[in-house]
Protein backbone atom coordinates (compact mmCIF):
# COMPACT_ATOMS: atom_id res chain seq x y z
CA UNK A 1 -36.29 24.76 32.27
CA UNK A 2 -35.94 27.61 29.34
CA UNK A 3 -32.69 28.31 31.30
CA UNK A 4 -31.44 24.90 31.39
CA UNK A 5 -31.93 23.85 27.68
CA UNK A 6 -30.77 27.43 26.31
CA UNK A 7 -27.29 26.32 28.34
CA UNK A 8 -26.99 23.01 26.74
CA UNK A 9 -27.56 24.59 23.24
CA UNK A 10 -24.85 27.25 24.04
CA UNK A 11 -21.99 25.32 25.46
CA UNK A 12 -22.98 21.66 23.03
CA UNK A 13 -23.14 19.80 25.98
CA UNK A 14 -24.42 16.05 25.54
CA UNK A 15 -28.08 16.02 27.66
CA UNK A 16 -28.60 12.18 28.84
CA UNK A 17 -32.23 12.55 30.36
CA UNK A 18 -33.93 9.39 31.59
CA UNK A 19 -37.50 10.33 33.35
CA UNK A 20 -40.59 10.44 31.18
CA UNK A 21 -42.13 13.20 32.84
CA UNK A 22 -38.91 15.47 32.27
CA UNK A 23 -39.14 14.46 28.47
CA UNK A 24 -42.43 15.50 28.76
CA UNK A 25 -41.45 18.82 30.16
CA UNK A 26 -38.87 19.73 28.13
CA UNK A 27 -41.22 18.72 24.95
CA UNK A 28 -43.95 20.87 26.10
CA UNK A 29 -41.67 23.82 27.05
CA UNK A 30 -40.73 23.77 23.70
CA UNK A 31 -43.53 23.30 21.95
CA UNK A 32 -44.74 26.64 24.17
CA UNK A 33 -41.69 28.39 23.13
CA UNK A 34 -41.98 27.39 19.02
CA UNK A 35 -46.11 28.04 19.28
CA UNK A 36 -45.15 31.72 20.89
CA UNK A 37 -42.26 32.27 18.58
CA UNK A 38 -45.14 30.95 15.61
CA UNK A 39 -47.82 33.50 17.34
CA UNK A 40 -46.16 36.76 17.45
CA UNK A 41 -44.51 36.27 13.25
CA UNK A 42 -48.34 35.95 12.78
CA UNK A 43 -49.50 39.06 14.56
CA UNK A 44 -46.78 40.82 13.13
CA UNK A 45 -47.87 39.55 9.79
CA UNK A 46 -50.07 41.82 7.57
CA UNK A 47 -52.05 38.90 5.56
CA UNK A 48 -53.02 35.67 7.66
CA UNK A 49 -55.32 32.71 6.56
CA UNK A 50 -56.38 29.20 9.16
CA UNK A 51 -57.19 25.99 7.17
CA UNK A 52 -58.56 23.62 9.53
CA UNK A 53 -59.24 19.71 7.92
CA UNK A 54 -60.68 16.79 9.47
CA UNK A 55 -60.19 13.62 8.05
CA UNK A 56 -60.83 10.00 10.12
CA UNK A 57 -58.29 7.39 10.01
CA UNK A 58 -59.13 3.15 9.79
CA UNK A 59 -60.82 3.28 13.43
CA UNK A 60 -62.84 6.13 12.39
CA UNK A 61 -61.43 8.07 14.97
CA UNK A 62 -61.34 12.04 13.62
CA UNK A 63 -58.38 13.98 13.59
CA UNK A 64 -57.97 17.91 12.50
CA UNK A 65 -55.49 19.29 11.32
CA UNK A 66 -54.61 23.21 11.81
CA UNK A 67 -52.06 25.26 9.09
CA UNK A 68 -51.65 28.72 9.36
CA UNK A 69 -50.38 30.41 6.61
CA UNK A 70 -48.87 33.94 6.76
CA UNK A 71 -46.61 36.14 5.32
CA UNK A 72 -43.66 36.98 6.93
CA UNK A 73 -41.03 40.17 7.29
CA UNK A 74 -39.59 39.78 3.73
CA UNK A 75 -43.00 39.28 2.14
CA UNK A 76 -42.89 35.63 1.76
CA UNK A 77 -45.98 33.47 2.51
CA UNK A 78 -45.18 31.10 5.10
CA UNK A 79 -46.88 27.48 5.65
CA UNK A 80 -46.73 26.55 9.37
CA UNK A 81 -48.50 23.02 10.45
CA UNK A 82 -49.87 23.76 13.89
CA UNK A 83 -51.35 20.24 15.29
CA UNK A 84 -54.01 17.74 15.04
C-alpha cells in the first residue's frame, strides 16, 4: 500500500478510489506512517513533555486529547496533536 501511494505522489497521478474499506486502509497506513515519522523526531528529541486533557462534550460522552510537545533538530519546540 506504502508502495502504491508513494507512486501516485511521485508521478501526480489522479487516485479515483471508491471502496470504504480501501479509504480506510490507505487512512490508517498513513496515519501509521505520520505517528512513526512523529515517534522517532521525539526519541531523537532531547526535551519531551505529554499533556493529556479530557473534556466531555453535550452527551457527556468524554473525550482526551493527547499533544506531545518536543523540540526538534534545530532547537525549536514543536506542538504535535496526537488524537482523542
Amino acid at each position: 500500500m506504502i508502495d502504491y501511494l508513494a507512486n501516485i505522489l511521485k508521478t501526480h497521478q489522479e487516485c479515483h478510489i471508491v471502496l470504504k474499506t480501501i479509504q480506510n486502509e490507505m487512512i490508517a497506513t498513513v496515519g501509521n506512517f505520520i505517528t512513526d515519522n512523529l515517534s522517532c523526531k521525539v526519541r531523537e528529541s532531547h526535551y519531551f513533555s505529554i499533556l493529556a486533557d479530557d473534556a466531555a462534550d453535550v452527551s457527556n460522552k468524554e473525550n482526551l486529547s493527547v499533544v506531545i510537545t518536543y523540540t526538534d533538530a534545530t532547537r525549536t519546540i514543536r506542538e504535535e496533536f496526537i488524537g482523542f
